[in-house]
PDB file of N, CA and C in Angstrom:
ATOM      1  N   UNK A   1     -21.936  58.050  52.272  1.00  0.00           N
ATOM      2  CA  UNK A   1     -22.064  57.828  50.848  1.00  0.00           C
ATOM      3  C   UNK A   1     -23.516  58.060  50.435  1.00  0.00           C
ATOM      4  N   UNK A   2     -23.739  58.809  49.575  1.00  0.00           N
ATOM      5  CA  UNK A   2     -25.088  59.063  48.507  1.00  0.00           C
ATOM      6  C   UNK A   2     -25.734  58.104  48.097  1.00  0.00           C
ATOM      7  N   UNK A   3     -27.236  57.532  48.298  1.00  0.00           N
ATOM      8  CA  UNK A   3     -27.434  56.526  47.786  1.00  0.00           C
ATOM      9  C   UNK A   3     -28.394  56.437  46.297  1.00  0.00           C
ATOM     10  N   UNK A   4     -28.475  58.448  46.139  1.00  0.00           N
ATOM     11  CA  UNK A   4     -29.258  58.618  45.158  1.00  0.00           C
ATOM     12  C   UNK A   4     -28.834  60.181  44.818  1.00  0.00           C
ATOM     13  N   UNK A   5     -29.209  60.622  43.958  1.00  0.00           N
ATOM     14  CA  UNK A   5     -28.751  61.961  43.093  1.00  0.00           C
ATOM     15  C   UNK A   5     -29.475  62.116  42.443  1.00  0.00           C
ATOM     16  N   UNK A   6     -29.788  63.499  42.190  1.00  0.00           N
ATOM     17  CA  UNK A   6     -30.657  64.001  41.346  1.00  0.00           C
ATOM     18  C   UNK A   6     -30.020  65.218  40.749  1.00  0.00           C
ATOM     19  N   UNK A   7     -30.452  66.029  39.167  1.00  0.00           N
ATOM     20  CA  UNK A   7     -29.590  66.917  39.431  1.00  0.00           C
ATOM     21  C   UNK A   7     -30.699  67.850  37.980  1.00  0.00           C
ATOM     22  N   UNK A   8     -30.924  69.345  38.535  1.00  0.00           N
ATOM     23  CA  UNK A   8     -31.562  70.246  37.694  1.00  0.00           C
ATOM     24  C   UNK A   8     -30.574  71.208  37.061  1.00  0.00           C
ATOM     25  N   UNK A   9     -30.624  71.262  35.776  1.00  0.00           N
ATOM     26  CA  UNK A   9     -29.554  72.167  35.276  1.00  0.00           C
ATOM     27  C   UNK A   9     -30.236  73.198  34.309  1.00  0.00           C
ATOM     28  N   UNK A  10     -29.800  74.359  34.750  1.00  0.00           N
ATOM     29  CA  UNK A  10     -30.093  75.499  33.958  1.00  0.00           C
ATOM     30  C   UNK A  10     -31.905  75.886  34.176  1.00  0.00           C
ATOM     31  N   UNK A  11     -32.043  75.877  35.584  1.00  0.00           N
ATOM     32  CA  UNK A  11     -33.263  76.212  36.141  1.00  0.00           C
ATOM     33  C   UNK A  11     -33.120  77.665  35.965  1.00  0.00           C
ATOM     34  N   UNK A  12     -34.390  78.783  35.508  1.00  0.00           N
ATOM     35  CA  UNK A  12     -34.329  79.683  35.053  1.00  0.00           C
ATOM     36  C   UNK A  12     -34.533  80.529  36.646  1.00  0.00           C
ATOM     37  N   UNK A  13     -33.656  80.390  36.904  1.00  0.00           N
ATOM     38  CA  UNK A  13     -34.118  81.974  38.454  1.00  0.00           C
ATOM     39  C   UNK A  13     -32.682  81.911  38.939  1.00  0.00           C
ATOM     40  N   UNK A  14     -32.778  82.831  39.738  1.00  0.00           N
ATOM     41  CA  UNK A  14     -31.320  83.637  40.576  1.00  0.00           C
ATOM     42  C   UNK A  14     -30.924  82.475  41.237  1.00  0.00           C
ATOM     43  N   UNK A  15     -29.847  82.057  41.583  1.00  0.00           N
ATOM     44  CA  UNK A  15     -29.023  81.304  42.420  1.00  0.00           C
ATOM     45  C   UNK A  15     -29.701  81.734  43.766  1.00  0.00           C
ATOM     46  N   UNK A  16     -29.085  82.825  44.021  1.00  0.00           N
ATOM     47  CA  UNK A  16     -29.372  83.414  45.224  1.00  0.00           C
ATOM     48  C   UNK A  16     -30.848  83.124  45.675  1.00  0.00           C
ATOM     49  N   UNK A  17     -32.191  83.118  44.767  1.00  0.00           N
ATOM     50  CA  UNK A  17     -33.132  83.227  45.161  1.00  0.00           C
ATOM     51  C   UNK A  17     -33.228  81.610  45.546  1.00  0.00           C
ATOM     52  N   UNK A  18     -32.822  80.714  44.956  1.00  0.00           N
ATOM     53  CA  UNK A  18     -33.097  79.341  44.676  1.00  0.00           C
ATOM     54  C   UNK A  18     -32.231  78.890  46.195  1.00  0.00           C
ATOM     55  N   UNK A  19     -31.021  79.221  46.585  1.00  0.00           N
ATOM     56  CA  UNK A  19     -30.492  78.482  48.331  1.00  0.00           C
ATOM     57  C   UNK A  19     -31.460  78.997  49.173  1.00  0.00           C
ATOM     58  N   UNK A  20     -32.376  80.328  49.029  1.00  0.00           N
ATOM     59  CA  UNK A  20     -33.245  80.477  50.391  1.00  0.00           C
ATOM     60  C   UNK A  20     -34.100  79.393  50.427  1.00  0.00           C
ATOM     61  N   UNK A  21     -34.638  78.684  49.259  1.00  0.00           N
ATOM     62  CA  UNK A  21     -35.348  77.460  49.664  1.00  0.00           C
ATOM     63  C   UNK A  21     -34.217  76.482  49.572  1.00  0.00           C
ATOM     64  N   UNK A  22     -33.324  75.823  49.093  1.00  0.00           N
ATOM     65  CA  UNK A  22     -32.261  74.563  49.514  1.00  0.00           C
ATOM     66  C   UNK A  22     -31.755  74.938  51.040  1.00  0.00           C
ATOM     67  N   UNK A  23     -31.680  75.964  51.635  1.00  0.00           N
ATOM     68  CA  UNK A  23     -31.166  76.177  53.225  1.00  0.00           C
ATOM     69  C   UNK A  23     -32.438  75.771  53.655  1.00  0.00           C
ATOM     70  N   UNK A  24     -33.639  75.892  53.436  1.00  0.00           N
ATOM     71  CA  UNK A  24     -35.064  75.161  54.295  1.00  0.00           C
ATOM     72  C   UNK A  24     -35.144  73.639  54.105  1.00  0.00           C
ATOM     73  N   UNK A  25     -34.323  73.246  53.157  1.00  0.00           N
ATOM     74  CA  UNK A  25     -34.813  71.804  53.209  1.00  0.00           C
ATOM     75  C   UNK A  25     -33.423  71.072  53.573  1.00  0.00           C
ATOM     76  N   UNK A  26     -32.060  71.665  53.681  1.00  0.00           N
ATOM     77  CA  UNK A  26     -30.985  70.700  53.546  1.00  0.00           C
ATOM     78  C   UNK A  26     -31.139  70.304  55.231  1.00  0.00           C
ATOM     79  N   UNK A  27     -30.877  69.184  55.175  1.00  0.00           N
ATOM     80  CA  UNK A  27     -30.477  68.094  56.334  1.00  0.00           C
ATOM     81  C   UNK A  27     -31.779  67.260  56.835  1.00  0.00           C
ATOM     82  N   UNK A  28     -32.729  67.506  56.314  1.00  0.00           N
ATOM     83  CA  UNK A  28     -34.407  67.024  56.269  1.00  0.00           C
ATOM     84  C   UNK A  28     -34.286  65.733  55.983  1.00  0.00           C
ATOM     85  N   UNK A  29     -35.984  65.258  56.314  1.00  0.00           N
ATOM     86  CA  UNK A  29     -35.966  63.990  55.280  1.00  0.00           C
ATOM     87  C   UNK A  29     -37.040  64.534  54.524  1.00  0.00           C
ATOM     88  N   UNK A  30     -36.670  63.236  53.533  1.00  0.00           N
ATOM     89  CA  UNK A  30     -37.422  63.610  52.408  1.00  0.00           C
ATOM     90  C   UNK A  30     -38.504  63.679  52.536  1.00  0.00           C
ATOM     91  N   UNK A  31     -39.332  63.206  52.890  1.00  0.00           N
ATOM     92  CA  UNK A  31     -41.075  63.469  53.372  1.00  0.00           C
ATOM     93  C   UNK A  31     -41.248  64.519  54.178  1.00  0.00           C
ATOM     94  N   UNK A  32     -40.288  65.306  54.829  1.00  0.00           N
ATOM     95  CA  UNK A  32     -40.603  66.575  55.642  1.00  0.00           C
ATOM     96  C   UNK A  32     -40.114  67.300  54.362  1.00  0.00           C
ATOM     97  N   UNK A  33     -39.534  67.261  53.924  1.00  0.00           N
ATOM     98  CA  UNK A  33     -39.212  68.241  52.736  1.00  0.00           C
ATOM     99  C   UNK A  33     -39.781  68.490  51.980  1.00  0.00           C
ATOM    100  N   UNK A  34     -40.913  67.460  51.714  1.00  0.00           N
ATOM    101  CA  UNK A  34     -41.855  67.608  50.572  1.00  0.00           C
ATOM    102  C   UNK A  34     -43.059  68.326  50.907  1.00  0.00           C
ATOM    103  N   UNK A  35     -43.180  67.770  52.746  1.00  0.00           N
ATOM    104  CA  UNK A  35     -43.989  68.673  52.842  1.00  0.00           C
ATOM    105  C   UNK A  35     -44.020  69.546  53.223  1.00  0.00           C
ATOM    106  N   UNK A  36     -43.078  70.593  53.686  1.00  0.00           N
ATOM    107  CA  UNK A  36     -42.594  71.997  53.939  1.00  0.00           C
ATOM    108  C   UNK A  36     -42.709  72.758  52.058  1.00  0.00           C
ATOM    109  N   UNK A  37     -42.104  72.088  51.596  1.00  0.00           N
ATOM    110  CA  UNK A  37     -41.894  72.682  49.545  1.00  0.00           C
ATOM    111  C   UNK A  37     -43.316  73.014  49.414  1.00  0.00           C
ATOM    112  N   UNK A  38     -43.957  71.970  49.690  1.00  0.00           N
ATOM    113  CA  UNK A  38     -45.966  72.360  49.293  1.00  0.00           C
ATOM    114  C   UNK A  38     -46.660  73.179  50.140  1.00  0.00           C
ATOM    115  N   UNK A  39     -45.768  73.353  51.064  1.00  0.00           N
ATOM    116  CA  UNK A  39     -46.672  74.778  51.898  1.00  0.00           C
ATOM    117  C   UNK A  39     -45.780  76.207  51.425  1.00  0.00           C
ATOM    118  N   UNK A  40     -44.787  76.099  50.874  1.00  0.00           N
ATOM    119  CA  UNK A  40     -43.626  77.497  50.903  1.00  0.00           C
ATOM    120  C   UNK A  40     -44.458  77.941  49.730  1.00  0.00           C
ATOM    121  N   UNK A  41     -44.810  79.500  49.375  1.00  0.00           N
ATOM    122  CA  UNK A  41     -45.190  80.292  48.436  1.00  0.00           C
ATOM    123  C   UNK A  41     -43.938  80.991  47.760  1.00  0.00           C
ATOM    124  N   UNK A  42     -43.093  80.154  47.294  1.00  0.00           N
ATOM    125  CA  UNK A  42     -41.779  80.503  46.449  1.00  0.00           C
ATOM    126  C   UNK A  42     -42.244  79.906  45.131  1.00  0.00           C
ATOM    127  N   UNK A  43     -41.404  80.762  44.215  1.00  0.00           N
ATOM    128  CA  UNK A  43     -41.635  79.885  42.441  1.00  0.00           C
ATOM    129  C   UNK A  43     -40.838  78.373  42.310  1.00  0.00           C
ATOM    130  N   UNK A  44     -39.589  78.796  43.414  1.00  0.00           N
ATOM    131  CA  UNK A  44     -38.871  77.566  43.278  1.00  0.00           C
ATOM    132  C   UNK A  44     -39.010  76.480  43.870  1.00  0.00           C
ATOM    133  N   UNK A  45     -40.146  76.433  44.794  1.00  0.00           N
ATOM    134  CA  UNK A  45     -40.378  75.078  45.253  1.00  0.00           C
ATOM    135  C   UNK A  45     -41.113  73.884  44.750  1.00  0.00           C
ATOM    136  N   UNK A  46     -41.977  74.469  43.950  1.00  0.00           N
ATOM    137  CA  UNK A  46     -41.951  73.198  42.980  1.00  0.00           C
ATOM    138  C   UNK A  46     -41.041  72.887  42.097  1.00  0.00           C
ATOM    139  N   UNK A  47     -40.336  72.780  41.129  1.00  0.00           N
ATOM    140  CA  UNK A  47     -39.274  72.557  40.748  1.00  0.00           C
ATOM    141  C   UNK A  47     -38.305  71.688  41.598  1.00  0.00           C
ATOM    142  N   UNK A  48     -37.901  72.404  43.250  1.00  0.00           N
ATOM    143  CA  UNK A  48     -36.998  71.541  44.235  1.00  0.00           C
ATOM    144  C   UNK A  48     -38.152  70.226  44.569  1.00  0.00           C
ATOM    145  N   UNK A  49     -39.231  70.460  44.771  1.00  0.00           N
ATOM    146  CA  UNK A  49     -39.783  69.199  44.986  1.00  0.00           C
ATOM    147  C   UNK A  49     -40.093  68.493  43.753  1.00  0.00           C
ATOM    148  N   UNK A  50     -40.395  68.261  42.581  1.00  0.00           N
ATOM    149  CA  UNK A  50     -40.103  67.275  41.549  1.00  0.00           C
ATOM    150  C   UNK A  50     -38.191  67.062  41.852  1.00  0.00           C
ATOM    151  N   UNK A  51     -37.606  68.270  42.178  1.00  0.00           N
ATOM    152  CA  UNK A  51     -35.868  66.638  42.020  1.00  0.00           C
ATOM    153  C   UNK A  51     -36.045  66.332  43.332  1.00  0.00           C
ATOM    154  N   UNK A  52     -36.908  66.379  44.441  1.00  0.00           N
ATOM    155  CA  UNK A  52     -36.343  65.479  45.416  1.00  0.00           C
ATOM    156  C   UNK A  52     -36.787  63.851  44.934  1.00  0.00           C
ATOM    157  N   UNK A  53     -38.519  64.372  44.273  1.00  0.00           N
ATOM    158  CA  UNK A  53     -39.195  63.046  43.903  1.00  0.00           C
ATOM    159  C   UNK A  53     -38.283  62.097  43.374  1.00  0.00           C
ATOM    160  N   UNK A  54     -37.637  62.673  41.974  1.00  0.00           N
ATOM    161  CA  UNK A  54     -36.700  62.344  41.239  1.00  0.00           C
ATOM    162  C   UNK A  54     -35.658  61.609  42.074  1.00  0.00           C
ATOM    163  N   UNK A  55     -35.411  62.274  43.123  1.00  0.00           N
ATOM    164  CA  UNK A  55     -34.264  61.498  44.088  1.00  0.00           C
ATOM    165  C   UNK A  55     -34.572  60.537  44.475  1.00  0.00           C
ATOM    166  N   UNK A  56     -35.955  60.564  45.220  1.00  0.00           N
ATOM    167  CA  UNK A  56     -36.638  59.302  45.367  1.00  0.00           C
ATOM    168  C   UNK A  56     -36.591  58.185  44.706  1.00  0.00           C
ATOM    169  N   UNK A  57     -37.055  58.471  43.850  1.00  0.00           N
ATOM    170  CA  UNK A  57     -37.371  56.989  42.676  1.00  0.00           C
ATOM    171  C   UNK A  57     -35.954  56.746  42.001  1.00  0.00           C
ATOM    172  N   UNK A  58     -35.434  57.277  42.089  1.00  0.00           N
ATOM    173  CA  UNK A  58     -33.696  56.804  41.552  1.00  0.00           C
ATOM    174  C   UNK A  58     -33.073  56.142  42.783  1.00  0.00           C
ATOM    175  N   UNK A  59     -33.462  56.070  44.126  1.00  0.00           N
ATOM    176  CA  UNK A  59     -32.763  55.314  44.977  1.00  0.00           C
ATOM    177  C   UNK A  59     -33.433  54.271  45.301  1.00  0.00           C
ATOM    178  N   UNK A  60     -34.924  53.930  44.428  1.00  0.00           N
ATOM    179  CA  UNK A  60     -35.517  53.146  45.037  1.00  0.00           C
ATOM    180  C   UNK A  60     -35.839  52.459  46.676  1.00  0.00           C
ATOM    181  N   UNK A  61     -35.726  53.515  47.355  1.00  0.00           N
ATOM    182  CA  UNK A  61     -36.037  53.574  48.843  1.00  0.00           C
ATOM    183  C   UNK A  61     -37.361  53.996  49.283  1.00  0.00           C
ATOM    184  N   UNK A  62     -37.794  53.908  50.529  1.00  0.00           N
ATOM    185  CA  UNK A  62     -39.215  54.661  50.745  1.00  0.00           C
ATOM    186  C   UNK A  62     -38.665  55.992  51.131  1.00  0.00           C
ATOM    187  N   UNK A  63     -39.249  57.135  50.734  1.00  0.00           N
ATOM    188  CA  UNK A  63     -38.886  58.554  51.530  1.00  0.00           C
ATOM    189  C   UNK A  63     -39.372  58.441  52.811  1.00  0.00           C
ATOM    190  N   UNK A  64     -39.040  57.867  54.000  1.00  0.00           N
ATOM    191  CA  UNK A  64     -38.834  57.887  54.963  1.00  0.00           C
ATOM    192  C   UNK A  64     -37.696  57.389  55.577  1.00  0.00           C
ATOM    193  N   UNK A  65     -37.243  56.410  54.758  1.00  0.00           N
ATOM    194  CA  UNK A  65     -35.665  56.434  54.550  1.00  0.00           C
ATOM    195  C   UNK A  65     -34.750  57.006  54.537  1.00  0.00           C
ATOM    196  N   UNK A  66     -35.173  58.100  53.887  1.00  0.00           N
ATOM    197  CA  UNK A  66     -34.180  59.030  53.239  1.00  0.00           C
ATOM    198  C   UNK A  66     -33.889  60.287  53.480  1.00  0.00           C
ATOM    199  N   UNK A  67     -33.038  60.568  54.049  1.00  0.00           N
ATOM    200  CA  UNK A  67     -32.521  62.491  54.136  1.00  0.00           C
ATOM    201  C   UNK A  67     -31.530  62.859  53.079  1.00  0.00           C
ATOM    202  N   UNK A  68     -32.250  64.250  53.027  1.00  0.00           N
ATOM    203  CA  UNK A  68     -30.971  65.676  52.069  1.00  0.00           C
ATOM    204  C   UNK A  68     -30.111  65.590  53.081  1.00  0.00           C
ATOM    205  N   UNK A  69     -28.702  64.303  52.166  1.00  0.00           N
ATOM    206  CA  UNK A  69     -27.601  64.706  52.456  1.00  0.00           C
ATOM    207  C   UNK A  69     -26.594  65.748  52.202  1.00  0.00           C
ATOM    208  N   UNK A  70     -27.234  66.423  50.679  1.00  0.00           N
ATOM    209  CA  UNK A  70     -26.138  67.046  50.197  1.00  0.00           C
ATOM    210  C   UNK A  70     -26.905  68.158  49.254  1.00  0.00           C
ATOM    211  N   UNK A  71     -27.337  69.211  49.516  1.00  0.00           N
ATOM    212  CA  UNK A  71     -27.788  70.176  48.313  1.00  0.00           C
ATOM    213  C   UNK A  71     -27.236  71.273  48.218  1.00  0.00           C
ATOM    214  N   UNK A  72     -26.960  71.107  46.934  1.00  0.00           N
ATOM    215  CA  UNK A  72     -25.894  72.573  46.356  1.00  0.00           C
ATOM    216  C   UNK A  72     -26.558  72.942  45.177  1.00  0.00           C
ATOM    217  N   UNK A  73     -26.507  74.333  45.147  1.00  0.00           N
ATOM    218  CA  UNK A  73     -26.999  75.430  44.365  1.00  0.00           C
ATOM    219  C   UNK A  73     -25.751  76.307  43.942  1.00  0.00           C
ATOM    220  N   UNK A  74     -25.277  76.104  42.814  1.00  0.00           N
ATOM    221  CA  UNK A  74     -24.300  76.811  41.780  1.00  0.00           C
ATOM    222  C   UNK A  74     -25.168  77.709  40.633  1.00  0.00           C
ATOM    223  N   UNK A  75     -24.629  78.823  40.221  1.00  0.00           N
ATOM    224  CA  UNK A  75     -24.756  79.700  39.094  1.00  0.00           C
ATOM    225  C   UNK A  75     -24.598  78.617  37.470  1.00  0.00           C
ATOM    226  N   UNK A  76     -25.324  79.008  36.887  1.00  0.00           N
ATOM    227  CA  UNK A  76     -25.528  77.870  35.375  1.00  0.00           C
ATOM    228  C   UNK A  76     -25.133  78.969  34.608  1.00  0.00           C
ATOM    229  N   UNK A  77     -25.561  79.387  33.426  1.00  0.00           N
ATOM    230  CA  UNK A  77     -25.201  80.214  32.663  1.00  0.00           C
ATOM    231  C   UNK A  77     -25.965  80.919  32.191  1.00  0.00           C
ATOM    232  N   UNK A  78     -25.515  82.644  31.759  1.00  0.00           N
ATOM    233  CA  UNK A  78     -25.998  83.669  32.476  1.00  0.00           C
ATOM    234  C   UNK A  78     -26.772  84.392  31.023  1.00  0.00           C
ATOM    235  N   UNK A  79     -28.084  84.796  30.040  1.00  0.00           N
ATOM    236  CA  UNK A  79     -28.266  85.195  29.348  1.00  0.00           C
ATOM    237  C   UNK A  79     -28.284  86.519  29.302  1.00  0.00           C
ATOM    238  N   UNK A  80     -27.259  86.691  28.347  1.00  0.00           N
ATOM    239  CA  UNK A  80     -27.066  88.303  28.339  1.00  0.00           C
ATOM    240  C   UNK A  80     -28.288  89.705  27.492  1.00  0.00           C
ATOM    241  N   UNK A  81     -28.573  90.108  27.322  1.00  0.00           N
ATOM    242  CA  UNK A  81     -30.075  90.996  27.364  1.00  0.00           C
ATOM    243  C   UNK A  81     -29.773  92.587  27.342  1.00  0.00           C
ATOM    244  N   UNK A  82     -30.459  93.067  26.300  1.00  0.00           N
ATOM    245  CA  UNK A  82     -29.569  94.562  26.558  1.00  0.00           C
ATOM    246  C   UNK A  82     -31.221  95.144  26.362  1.00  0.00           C
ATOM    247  N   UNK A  83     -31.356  96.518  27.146  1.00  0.00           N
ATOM    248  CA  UNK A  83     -32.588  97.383  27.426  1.00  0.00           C
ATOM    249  C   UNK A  83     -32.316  98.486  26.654  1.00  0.00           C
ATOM    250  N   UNK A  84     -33.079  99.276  25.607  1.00  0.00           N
ATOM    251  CA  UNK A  84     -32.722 100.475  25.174  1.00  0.00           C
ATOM    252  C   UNK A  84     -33.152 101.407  26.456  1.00  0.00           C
ATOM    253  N   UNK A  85     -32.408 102.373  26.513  1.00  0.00           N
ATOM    254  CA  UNK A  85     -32.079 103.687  27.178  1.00  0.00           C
ATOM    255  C   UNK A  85     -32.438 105.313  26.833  1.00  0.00           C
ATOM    256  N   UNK A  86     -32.349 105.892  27.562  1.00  0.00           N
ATOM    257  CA  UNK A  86     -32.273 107.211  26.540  1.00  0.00           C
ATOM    258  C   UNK A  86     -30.985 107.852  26.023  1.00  0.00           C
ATOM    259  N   UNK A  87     -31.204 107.995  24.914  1.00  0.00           N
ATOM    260  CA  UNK A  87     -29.963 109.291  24.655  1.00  0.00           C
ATOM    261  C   UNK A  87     -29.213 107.980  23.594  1.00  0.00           C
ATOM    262  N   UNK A  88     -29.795 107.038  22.843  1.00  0.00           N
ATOM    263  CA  UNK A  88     -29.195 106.021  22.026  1.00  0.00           C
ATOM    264  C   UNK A  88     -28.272 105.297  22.604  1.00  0.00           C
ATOM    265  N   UNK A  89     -28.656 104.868  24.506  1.00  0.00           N
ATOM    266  CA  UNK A  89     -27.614 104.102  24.988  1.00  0.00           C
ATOM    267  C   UNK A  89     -28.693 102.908  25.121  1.00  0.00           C
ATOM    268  N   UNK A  90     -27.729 101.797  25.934  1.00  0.00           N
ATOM    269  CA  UNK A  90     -28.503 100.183  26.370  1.00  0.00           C
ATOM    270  C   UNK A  90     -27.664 100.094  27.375  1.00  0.00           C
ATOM    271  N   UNK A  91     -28.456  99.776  28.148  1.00  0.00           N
ATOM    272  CA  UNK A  91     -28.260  99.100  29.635  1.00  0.00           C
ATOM    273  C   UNK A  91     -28.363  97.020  29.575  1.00  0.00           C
ATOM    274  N   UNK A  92     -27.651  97.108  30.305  1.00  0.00           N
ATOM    275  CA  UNK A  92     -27.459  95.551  29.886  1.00  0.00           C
ATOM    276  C   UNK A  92     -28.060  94.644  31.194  1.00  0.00           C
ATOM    277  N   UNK A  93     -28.884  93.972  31.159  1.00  0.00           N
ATOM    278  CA  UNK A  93     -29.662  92.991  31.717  1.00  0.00           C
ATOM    279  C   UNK A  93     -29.119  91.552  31.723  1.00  0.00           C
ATOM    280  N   UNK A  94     -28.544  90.585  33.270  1.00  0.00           N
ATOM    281  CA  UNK A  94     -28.534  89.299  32.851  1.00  0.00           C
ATOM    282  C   UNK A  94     -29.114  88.829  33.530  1.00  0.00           C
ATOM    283  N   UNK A  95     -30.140  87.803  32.502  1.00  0.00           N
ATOM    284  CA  UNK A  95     -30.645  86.914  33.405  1.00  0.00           C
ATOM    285  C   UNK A  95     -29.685  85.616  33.648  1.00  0.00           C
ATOM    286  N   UNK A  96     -30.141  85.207  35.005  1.00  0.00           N
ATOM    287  CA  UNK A  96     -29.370  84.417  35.497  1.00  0.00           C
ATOM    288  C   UNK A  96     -30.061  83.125  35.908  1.00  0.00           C
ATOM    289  N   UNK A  97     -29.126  81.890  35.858  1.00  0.00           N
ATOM    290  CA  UNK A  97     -29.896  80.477  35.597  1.00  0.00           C
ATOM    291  C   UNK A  97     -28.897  79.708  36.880  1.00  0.00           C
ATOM    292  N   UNK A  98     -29.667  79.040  36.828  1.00  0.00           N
ATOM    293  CA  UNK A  98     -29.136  77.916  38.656  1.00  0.00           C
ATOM    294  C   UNK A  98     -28.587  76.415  38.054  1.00  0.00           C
ATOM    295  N   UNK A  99     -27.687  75.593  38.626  1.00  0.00           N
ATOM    296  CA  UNK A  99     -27.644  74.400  38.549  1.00  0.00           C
ATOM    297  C   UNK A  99     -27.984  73.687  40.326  1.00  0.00           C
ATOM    298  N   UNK A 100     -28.406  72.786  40.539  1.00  0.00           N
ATOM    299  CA  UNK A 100     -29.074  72.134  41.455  1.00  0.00           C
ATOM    300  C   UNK A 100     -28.465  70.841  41.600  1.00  0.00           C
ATOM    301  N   UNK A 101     -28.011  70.655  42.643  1.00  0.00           N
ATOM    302  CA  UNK A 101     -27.450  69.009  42.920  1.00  0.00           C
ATOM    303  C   UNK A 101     -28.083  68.559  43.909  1.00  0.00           C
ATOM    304  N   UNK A 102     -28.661  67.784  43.811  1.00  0.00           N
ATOM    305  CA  UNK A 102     -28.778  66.896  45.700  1.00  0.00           C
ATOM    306  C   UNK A 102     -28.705  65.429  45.766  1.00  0.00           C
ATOM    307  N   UNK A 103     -28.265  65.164  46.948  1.00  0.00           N
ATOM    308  CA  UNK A 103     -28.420  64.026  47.009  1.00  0.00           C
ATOM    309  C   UNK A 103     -28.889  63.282  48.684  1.00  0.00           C
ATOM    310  N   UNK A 104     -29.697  62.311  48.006  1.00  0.00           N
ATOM    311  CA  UNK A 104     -29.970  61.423  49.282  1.00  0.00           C
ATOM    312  C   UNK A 104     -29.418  60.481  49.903  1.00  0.00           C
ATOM    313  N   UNK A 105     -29.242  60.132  51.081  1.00  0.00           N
ATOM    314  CA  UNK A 105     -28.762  58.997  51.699  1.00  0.00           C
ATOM    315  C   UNK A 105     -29.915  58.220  52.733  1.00  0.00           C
ATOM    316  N   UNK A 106     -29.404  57.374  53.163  1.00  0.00           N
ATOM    317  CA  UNK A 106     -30.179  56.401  54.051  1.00  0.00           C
ATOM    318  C   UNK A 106     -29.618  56.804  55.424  1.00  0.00           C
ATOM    319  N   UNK A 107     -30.824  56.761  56.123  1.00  0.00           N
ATOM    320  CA  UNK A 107     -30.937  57.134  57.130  1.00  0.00           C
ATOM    321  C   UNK A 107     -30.169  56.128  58.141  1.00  0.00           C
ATOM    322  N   UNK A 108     -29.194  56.416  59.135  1.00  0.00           N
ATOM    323  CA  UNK A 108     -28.589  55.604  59.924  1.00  0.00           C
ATOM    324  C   UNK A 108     -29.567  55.295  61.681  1.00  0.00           C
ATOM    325  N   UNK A 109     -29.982  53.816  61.863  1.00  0.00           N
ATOM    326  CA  UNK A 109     -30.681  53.456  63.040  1.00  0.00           C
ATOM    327  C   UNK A 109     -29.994  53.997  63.942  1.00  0.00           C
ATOM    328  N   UNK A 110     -30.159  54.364  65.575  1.00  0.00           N
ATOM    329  CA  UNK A 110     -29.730  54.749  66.337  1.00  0.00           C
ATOM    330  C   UNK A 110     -29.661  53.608  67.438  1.00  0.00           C
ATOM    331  N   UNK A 111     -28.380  53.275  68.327  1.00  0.00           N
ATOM    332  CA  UNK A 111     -28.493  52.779  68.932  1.00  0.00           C
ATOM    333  C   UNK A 111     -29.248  52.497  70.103  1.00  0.00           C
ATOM    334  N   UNK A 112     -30.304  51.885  70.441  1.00  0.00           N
ATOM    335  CA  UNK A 112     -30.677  52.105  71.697  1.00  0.00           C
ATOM    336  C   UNK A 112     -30.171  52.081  73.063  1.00  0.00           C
ATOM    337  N   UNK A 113     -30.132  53.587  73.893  1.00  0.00           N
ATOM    338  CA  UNK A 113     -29.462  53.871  74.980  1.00  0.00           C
ATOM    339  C   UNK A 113     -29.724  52.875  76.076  1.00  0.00           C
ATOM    340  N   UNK A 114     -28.653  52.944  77.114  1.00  0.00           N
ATOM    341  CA  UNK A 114     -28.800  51.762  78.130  1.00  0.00           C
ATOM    342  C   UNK A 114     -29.424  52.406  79.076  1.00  0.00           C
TER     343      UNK A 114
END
């Protein structure tokens, strides 16, 4: 069970571009995640690191507590854009927008082996 959620909607970049960074951080904890996001030279990692923060402080836990249990990256909605052409045609341009879910859970102790 999730003990916190966060959620970005209608982030302006490619889906596609936005899971190459959610595949670097899913199954992490949150303090390795944050600090992997501040070393990655992507546009989208700041953005993913303000909602993990966000995740943070909505579960009121310490981020060491806490791992990406759950991050999903869906298509948001798509602005349509037309380019003039030659010959009195248009080529049509969409930009495309992301929705962002994640969520955190609490980290489970491990038993100590005999």
């Amino acid at each position: 069970m999730a003990d916190a959620t966060a959620k970005l909607k209608n982030y302006r970049q490619a889906p596609r571009k936005v899971r190459l960074i959610a595949d670097l951080v899913r199954g992490k904890s949150a303090d390795n995640a944050l600090r992997a996001l501040s070393l990655l030279p992507k546009r989208g990692s700041e953005p993913m690191a303000k909602l993990i923060r966000s995740a943070i402080s909505n579960s009121k836990e310490s981020a060491e507590n806490l791992y990406i249990s759950k991050i999903e990256v869906n298509g948001g909605i798509v602005f349509k854009r037309f380019m003039p052409r030659a010959r009195g045609k248009a080529a049509p341009i969409r930009k495309k927008t992301s929705h962002i879910t994640l969520s955190l859970s609490k980290k489970v102790a491990k038993a100590a082996a005999k």
